[in-house]
PDB file of N, CA and C in Angstrom:
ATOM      1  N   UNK A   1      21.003  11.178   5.957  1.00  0.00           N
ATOM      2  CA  UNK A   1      20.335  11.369   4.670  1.00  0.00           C
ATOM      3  C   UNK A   1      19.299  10.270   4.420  1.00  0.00           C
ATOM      4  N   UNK A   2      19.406   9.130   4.614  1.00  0.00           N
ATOM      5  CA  UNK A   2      18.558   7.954   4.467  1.00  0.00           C
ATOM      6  C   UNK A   2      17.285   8.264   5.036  1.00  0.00           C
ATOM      7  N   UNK A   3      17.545   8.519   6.779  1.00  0.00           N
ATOM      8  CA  UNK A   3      16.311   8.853   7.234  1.00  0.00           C
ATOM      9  C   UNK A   3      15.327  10.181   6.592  1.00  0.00           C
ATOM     10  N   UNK A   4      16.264  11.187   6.152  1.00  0.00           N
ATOM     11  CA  UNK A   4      15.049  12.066   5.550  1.00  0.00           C
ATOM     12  C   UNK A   4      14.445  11.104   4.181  1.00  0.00           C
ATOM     13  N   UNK A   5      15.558  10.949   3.346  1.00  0.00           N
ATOM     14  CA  UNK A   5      14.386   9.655   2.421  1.00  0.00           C
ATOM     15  C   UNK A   5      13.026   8.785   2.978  1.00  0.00           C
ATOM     16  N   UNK A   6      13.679   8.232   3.819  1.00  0.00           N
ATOM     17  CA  UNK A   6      12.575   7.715   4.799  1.00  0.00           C
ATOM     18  C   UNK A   6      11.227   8.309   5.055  1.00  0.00           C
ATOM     19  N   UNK A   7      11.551   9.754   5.765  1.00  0.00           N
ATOM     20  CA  UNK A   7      10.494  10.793   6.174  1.00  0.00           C
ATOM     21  C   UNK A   7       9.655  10.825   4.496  1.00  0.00           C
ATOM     22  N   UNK A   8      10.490  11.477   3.635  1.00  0.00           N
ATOM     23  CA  UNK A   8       9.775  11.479   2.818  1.00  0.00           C
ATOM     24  C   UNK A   8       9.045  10.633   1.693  1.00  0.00           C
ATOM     25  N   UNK A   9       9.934   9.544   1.408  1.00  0.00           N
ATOM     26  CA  UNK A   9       8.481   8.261   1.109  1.00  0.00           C
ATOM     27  C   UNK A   9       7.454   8.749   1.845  1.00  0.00           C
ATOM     28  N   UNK A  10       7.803   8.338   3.014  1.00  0.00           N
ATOM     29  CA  UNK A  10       6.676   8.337   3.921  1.00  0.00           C
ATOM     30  C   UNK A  10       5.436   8.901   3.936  1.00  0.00           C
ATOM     31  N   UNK A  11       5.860  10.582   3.830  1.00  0.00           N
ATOM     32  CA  UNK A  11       4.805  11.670   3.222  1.00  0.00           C
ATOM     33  C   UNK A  11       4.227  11.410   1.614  1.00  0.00           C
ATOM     34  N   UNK A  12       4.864  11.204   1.234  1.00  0.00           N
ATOM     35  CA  UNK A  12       4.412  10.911  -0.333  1.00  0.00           C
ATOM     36  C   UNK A  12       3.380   9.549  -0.317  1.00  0.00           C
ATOM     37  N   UNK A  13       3.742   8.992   0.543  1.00  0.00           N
ATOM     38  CA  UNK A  13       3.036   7.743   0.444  1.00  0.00           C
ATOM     39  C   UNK A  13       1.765   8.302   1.586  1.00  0.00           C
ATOM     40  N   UNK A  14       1.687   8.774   2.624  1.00  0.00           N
ATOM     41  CA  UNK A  14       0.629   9.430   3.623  1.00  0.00           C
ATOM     42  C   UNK A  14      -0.343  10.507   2.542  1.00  0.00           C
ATOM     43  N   UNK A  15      -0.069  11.024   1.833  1.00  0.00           N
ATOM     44  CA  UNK A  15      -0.067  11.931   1.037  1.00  0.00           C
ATOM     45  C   UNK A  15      -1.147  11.124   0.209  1.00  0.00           C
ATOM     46  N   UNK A  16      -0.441  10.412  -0.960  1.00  0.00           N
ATOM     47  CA  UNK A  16      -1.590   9.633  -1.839  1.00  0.00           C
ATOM     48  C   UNK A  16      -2.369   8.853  -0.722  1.00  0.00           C
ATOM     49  N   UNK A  17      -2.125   8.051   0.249  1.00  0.00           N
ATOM     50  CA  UNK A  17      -3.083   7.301   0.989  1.00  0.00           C
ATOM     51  C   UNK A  17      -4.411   8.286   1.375  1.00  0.00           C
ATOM     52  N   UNK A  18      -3.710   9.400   1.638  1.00  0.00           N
ATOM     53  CA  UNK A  18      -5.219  10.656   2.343  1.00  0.00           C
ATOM     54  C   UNK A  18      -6.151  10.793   1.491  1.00  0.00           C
ATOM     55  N   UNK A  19      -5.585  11.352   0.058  1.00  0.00           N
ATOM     56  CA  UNK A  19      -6.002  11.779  -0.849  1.00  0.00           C
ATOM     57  C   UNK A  19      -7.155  10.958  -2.175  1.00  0.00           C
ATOM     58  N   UNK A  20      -5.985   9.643  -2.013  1.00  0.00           N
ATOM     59  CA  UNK A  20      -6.446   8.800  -2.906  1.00  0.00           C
ATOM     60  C   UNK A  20      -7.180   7.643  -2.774  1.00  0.00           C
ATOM     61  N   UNK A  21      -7.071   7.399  -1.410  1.00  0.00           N
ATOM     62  CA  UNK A  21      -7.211   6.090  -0.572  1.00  0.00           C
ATOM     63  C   UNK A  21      -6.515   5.084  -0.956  1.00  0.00           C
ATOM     64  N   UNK A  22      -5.753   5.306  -1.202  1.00  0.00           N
ATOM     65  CA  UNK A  22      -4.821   3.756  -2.012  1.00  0.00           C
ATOM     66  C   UNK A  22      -3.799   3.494  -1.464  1.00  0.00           C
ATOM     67  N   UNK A  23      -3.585   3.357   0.232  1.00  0.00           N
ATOM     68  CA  UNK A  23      -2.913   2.683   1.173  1.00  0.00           C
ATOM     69  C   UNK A  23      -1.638   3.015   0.592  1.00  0.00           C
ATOM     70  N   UNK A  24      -0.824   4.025   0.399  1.00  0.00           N
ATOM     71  CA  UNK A  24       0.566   4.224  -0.025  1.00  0.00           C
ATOM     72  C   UNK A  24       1.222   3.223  -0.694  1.00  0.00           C
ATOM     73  N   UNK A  25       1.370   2.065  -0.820  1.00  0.00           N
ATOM     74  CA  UNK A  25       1.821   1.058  -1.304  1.00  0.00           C
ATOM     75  C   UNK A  25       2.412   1.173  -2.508  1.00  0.00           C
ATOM     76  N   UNK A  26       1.868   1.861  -3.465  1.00  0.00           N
ATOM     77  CA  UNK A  26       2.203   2.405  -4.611  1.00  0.00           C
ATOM     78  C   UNK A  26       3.465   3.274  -4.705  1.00  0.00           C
ATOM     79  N   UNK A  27       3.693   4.392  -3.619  1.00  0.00           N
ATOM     80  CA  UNK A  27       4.459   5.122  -3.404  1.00  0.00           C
ATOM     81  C   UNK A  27       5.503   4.441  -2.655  1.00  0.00           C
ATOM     82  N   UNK A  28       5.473   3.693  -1.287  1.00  0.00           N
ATOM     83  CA  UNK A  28       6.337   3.131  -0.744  1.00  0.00           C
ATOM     84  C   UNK A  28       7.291   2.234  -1.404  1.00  0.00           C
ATOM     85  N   UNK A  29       6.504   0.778  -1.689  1.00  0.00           N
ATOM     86  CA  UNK A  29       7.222  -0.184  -2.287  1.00  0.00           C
ATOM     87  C   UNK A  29       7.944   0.389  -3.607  1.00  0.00           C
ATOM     88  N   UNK A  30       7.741   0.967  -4.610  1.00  0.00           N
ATOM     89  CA  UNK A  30       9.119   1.094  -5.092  1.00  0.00           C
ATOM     90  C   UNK A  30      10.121   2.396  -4.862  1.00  0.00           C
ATOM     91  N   UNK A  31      10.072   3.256  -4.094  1.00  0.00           N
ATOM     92  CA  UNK A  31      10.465   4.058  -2.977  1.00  0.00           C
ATOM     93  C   UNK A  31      11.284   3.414  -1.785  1.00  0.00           C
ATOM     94  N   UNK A  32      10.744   2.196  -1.343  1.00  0.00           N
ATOM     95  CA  UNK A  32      11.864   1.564  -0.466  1.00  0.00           C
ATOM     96  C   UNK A  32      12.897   0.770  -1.605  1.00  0.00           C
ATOM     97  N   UNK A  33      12.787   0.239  -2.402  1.00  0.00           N
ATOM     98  CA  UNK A  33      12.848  -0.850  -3.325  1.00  0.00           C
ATOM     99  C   UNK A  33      14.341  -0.057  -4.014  1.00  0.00           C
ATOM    100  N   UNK A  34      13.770   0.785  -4.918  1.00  0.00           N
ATOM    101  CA  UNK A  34      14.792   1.976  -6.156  1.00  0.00           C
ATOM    102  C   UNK A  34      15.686   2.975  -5.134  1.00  0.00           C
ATOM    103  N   UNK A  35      14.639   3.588  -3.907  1.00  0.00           N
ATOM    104  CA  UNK A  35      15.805   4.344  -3.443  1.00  0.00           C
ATOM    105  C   UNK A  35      16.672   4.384  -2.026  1.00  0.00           C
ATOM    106  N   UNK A  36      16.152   3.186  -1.047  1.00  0.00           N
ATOM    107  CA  UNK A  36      16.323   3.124  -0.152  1.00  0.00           C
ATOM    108  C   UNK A  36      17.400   1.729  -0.125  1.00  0.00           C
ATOM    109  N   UNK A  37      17.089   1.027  -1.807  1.00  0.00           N
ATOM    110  CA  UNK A  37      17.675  -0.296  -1.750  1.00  0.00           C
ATOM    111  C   UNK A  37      17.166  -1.763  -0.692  1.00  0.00           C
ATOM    112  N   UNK A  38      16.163  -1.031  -0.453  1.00  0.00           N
ATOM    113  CA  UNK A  38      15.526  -3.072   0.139  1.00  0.00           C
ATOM    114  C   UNK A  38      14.711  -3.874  -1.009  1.00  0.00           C
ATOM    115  N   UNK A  39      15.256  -4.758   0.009  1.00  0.00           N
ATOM    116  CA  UNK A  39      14.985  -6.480  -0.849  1.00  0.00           C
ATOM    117  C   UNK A  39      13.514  -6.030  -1.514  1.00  0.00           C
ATOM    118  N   UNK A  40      12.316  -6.670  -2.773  1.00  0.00           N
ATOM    119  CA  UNK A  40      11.424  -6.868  -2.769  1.00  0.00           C
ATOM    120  C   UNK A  40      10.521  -7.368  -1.958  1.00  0.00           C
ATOM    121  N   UNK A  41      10.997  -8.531  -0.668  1.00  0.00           N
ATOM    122  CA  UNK A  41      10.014  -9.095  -0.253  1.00  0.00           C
ATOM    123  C   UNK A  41       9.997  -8.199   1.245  1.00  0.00           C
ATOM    124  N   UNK A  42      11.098  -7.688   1.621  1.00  0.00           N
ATOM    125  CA  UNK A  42      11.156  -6.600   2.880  1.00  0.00           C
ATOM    126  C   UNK A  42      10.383  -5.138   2.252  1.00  0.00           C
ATOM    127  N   UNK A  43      10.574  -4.898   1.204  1.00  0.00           N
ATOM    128  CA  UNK A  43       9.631  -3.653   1.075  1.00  0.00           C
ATOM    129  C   UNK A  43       8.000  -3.971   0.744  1.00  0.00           C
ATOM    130  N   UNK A  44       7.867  -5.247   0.358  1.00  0.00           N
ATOM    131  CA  UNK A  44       5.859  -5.558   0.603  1.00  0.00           C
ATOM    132  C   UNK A  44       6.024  -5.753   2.283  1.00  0.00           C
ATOM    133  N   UNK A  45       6.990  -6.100   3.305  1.00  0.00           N
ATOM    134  CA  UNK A  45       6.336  -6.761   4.141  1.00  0.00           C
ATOM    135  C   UNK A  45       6.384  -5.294   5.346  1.00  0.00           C
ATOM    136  N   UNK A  46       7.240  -4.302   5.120  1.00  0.00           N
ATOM    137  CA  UNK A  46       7.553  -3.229   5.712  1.00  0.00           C
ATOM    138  C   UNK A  46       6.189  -2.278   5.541  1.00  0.00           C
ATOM    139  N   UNK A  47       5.914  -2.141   3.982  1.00  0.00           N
ATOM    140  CA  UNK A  47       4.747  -1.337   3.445  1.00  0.00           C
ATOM    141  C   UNK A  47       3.616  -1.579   4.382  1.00  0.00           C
ATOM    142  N   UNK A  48       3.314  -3.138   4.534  1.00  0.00           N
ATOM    143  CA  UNK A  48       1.703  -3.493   5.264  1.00  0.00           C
ATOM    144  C   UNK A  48       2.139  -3.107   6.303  1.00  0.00           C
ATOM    145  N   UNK A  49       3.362  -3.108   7.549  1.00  0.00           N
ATOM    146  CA  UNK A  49       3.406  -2.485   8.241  1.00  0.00           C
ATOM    147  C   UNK A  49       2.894  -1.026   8.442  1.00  0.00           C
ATOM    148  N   UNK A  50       3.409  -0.282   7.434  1.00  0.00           N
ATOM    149  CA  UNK A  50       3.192   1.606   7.660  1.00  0.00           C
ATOM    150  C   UNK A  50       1.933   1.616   7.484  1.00  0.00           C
ATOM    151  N   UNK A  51       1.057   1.048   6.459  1.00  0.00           N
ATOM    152  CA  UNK A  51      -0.644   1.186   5.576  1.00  0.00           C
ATOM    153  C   UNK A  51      -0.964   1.357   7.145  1.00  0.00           C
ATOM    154  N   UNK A  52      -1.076   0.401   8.202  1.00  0.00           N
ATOM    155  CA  UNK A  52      -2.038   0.569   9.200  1.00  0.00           C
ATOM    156  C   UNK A  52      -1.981   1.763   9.915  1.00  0.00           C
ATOM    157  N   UNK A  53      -1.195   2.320  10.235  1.00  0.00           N
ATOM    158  CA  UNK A  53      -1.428   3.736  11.259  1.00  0.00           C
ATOM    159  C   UNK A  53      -1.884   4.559  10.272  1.00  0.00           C
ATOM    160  N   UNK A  54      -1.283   4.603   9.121  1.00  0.00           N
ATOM    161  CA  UNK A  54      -1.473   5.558   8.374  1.00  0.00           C
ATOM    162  C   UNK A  54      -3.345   5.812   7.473  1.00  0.00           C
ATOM    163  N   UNK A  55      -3.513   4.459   7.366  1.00  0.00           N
ATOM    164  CA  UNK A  55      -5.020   4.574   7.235  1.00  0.00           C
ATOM    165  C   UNK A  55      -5.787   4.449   8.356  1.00  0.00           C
ATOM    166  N   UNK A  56      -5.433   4.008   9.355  1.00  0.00           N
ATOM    167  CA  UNK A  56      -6.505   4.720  10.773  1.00  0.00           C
ATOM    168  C   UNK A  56      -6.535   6.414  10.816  1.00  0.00           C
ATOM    169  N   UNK A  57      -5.436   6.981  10.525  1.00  0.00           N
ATOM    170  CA  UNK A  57      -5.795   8.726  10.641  1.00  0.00           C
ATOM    171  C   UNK A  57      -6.383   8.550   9.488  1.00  0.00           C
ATOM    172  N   UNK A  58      -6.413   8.233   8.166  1.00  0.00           N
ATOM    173  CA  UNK A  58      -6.778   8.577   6.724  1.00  0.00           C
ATOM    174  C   UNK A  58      -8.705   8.294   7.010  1.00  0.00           C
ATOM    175  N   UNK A  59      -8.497   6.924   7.935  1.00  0.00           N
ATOM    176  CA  UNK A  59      -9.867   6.686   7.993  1.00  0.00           C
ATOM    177  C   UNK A  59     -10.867   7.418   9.230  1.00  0.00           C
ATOM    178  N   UNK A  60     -10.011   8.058  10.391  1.00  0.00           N
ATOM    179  CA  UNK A  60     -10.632   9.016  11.421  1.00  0.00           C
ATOM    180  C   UNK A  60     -10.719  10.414  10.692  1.00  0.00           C
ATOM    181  N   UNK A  61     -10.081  10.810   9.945  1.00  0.00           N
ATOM    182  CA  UNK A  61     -10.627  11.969   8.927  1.00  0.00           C
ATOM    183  C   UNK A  61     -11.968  11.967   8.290  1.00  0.00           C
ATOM    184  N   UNK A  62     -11.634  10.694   7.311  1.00  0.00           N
ATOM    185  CA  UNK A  62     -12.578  11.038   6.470  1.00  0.00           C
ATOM    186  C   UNK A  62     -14.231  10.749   7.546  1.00  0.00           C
ATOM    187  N   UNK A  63     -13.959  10.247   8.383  1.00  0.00           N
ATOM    188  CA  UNK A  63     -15.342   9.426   9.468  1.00  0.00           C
ATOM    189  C   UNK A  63     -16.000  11.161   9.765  1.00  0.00           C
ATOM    190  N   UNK A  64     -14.540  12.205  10.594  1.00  0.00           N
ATOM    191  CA  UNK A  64     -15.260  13.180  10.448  1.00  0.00           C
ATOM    192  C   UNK A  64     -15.718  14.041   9.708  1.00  0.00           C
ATOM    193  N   UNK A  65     -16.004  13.450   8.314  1.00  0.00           N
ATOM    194  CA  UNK A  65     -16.451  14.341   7.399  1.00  0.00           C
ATOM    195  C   UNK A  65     -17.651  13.736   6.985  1.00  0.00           C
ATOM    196  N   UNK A  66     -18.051  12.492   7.860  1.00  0.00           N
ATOM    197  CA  UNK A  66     -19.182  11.775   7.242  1.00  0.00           C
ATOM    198  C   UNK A  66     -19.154  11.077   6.209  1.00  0.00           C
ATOM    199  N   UNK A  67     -17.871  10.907   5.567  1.00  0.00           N
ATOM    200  CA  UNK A  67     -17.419   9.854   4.582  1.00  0.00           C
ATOM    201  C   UNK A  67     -17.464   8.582   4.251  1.00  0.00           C
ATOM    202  N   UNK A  68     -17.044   7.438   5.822  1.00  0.00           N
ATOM    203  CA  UNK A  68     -16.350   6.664   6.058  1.00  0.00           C
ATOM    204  C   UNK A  68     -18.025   5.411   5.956  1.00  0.00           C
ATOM    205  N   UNK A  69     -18.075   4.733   5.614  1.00  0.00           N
ATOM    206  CA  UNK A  69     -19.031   3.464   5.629  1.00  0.00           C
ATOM    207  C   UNK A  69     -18.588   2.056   6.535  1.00  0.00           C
ATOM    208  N   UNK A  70     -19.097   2.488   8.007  1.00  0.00           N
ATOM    209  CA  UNK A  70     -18.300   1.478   8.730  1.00  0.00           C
ATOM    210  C   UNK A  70     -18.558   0.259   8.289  1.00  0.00           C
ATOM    211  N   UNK A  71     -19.824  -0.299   7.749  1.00  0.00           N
ATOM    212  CA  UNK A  71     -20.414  -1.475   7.534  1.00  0.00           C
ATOM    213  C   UNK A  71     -19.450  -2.375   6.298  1.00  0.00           C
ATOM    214  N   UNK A  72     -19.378  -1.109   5.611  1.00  0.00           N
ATOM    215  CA  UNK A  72     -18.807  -1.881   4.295  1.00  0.00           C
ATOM    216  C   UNK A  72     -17.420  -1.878   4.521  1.00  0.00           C
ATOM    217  N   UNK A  73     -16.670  -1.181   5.819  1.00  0.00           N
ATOM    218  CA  UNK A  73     -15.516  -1.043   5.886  1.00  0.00           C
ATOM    219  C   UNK A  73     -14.909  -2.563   6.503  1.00  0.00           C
ATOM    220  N   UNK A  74     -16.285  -3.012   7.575  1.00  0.00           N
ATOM    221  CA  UNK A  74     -16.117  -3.644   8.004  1.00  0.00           C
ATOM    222  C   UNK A  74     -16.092  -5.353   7.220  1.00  0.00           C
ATOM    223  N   UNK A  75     -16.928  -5.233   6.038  1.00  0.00           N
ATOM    224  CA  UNK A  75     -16.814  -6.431   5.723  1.00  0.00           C
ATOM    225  C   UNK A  75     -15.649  -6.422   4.707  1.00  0.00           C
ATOM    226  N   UNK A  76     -14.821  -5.350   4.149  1.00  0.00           N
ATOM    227  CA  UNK A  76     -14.022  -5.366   3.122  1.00  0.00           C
ATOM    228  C   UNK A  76     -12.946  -6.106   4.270  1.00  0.00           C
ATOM    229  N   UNK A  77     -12.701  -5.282   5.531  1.00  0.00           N
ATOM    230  CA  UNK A  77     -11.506  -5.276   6.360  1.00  0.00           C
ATOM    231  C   UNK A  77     -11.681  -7.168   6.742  1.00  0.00           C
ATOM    232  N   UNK A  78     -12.599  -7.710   6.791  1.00  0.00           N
ATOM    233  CA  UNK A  78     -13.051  -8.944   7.079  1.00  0.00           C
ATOM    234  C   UNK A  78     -12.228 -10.000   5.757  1.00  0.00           C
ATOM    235  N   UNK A  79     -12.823  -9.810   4.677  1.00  0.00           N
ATOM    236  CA  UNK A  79     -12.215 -10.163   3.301  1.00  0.00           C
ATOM    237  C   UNK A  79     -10.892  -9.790   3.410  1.00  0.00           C
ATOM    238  N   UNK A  80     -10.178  -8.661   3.454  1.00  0.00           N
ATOM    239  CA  UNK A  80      -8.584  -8.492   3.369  1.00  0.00           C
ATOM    240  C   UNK A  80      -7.706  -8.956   4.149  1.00  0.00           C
ATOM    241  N   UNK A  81      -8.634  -9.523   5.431  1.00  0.00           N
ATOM    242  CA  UNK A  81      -7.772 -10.035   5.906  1.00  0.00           C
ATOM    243  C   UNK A  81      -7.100 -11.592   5.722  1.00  0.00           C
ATOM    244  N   UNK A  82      -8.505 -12.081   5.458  1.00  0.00           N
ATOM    245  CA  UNK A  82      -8.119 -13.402   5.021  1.00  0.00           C
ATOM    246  C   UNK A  82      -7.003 -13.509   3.244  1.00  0.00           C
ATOM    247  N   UNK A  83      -7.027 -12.496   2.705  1.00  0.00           N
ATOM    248  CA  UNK A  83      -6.878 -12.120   1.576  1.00  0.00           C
ATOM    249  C   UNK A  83      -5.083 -12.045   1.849  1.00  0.00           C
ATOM    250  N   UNK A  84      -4.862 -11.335   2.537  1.00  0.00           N
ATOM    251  CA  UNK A  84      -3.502 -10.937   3.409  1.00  0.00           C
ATOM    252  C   UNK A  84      -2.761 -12.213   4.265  1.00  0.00           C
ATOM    253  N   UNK A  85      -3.516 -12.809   5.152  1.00  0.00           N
ATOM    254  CA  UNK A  85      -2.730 -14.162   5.250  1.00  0.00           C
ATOM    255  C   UNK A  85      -2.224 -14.715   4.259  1.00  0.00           C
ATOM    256  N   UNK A  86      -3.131 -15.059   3.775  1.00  0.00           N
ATOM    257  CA  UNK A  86      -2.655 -15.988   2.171  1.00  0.00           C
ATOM    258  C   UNK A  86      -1.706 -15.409   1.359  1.00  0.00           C
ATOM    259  N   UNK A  87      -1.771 -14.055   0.913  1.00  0.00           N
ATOM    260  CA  UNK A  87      -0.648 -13.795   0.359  1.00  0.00           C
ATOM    261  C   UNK A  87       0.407 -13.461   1.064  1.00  0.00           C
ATOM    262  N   UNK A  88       0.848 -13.264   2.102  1.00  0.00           N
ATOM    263  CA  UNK A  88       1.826 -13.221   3.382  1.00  0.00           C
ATOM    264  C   UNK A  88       2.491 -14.763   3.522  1.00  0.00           C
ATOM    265  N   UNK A  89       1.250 -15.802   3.438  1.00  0.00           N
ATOM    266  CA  UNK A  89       2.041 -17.278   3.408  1.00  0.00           C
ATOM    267  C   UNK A  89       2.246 -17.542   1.941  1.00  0.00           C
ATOM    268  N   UNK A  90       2.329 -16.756   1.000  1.00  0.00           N
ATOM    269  CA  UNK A  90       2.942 -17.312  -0.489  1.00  0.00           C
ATOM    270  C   UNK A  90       4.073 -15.932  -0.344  1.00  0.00           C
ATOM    271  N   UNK A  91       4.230 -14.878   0.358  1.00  0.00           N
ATOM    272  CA  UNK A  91       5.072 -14.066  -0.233  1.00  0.00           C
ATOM    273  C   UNK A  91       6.812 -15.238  -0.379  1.00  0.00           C
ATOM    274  N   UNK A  92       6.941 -15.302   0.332  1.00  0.00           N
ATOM    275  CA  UNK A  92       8.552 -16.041   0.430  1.00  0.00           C
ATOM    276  C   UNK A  92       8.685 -17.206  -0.725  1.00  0.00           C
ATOM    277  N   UNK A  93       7.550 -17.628  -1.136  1.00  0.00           N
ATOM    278  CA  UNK A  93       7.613 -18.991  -2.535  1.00  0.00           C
ATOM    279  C   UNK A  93       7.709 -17.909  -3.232  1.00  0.00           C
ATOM    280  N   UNK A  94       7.940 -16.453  -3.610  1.00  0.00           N
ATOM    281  CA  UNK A  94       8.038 -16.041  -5.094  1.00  0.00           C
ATOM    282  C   UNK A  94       9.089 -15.377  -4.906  1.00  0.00           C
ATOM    283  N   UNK A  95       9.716 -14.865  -6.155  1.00  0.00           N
ATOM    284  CA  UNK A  95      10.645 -14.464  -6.385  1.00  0.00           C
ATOM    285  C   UNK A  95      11.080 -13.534  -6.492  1.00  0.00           C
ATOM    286  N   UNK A  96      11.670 -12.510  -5.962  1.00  0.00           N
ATOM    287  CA  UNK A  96      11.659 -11.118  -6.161  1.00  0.00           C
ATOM    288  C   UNK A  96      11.178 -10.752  -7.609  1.00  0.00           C
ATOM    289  N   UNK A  97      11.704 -10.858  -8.672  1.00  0.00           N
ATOM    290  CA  UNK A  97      11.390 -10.341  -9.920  1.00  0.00           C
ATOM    291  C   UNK A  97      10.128 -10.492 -10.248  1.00  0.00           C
ATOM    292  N   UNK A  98       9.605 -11.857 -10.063  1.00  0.00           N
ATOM    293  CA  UNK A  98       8.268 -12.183 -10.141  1.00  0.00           C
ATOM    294  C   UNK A  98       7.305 -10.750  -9.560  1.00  0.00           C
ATOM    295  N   UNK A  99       7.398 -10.640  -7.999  1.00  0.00           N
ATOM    296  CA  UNK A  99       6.800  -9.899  -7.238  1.00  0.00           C
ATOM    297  C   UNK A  99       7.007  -8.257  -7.908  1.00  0.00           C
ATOM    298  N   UNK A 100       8.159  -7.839  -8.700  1.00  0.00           N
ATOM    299  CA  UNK A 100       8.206  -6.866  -9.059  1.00  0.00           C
ATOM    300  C   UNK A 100       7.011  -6.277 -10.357  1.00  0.00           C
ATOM    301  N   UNK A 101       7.106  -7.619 -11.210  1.00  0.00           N
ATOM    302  CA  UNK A 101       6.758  -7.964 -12.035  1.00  0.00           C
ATOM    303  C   UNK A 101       4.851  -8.176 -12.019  1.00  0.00           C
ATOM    304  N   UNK A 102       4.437  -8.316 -10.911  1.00  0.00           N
ATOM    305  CA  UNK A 102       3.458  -8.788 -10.680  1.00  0.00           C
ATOM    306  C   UNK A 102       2.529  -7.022 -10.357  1.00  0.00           C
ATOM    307  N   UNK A 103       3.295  -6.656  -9.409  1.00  0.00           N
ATOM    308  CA  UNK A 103       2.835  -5.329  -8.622  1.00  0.00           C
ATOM    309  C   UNK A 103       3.163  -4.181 -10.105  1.00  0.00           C
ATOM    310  N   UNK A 104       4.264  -4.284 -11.037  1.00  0.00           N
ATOM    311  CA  UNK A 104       3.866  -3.206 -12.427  1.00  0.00           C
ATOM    312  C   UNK A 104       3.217  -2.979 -13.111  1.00  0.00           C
ATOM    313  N   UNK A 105       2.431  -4.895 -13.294  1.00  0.00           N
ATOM    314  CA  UNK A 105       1.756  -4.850 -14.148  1.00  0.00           C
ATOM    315  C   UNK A 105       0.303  -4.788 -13.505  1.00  0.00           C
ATOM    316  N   UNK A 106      -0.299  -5.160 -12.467  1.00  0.00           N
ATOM    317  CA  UNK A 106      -1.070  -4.332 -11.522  1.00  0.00           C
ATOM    318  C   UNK A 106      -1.370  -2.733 -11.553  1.00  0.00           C
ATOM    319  N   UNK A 107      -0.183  -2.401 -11.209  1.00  0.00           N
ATOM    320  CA  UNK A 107       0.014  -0.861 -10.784  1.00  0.00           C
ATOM    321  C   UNK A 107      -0.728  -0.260 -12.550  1.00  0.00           C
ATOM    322  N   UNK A 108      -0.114  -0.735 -13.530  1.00  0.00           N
ATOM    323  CA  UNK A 108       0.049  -0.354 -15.044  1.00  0.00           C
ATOM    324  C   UNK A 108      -1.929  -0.626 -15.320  1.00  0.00           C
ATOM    325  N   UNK A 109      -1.681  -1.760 -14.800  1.00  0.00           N
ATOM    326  CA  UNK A 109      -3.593  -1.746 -15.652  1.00  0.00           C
ATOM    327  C   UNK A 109      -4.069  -0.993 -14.393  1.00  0.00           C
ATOM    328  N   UNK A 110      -4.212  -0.665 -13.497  1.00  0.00           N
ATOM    329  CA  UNK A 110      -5.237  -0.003 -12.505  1.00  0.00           C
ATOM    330  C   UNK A 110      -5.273   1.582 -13.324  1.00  0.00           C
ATOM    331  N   UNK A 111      -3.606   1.913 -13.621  1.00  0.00           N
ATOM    332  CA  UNK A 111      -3.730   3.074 -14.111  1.00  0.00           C
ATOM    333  C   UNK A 111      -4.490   3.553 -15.629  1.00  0.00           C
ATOM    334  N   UNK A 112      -3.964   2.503 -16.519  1.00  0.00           N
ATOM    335  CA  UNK A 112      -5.325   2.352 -17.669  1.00  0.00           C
ATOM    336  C   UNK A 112      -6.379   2.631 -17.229  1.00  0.00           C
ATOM    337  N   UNK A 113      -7.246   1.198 -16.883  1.00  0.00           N
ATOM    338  CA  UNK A 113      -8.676   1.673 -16.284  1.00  0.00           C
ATOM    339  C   UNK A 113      -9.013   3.078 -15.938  1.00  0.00           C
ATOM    340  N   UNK A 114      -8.532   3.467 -14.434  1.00  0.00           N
ATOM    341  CA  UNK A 114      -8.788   4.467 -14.503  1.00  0.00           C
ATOM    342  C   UNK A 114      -8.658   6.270 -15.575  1.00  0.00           C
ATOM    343  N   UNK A 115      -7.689   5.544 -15.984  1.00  0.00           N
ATOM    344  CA  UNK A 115      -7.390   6.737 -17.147  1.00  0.00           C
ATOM    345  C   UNK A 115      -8.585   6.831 -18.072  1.00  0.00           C
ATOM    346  N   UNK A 116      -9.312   5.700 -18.348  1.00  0.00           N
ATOM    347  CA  UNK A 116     -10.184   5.306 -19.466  1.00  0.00           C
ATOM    348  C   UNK A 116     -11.604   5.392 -19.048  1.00  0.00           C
ATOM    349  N   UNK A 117     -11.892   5.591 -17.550  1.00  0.00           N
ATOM    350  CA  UNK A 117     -12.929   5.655 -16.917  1.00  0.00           C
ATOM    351  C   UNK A 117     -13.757   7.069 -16.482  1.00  0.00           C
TER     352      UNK A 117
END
């Protein structure tokens, strides 16, 4: 039973990543977190795991549709990465609740904005 949970985060999270571009993260982390029961800092560090395969197909799609902006892909992917060390070497100084706490209220204003936009 776990593993079909598994499967299906998974899709749900492949799903908004295709659709929305928003690297599943949203769907995963509290999906591993509420129903799978992992730690906070194993479900951010599991999530950046899945984002990558899953946005190379998200991003070989949209390329064949003439979508994809390698240039700008390339300098965002340049920025995130350094962006991603750093928060990878602070994930373990915070605190689970913190981190929960941090990613709701994130998650909560992105969804404003856009609601309002």
């Amino acid at each position: 039973m776990k593993v079909i949970k598994m499967l299906l985060i998974g899709v749900g999270a492949g799903l908004a990543s295709g659709l929305l571009g928003i690297g599943g993260a949203i769907i995963m982390v509290p999906g591993m977190v509420y129903i799978l029961g992992l730690s906070q800092h194993m479900a951010n560090a599991t999530s950046l795991a899945v984002v990558i395969p899953s946005a190379v197909v998200s991003a070989a799609v949209y390329q064949s549709f003439g979508q994809l902006d390698t240039t700008l892909a390339a300098l965002f992917a340049a920025g995130g990465m350094a962006g991603a060390y750093l928060g990878a070497a602070l994930l373990p100084r915070v605190q689970p609740e913190h981190l929960r706490r941090i990613f709701s209220v994130l998650t909560f204003a992105l969804a404003v904005r856009m609601w309002f936009s």
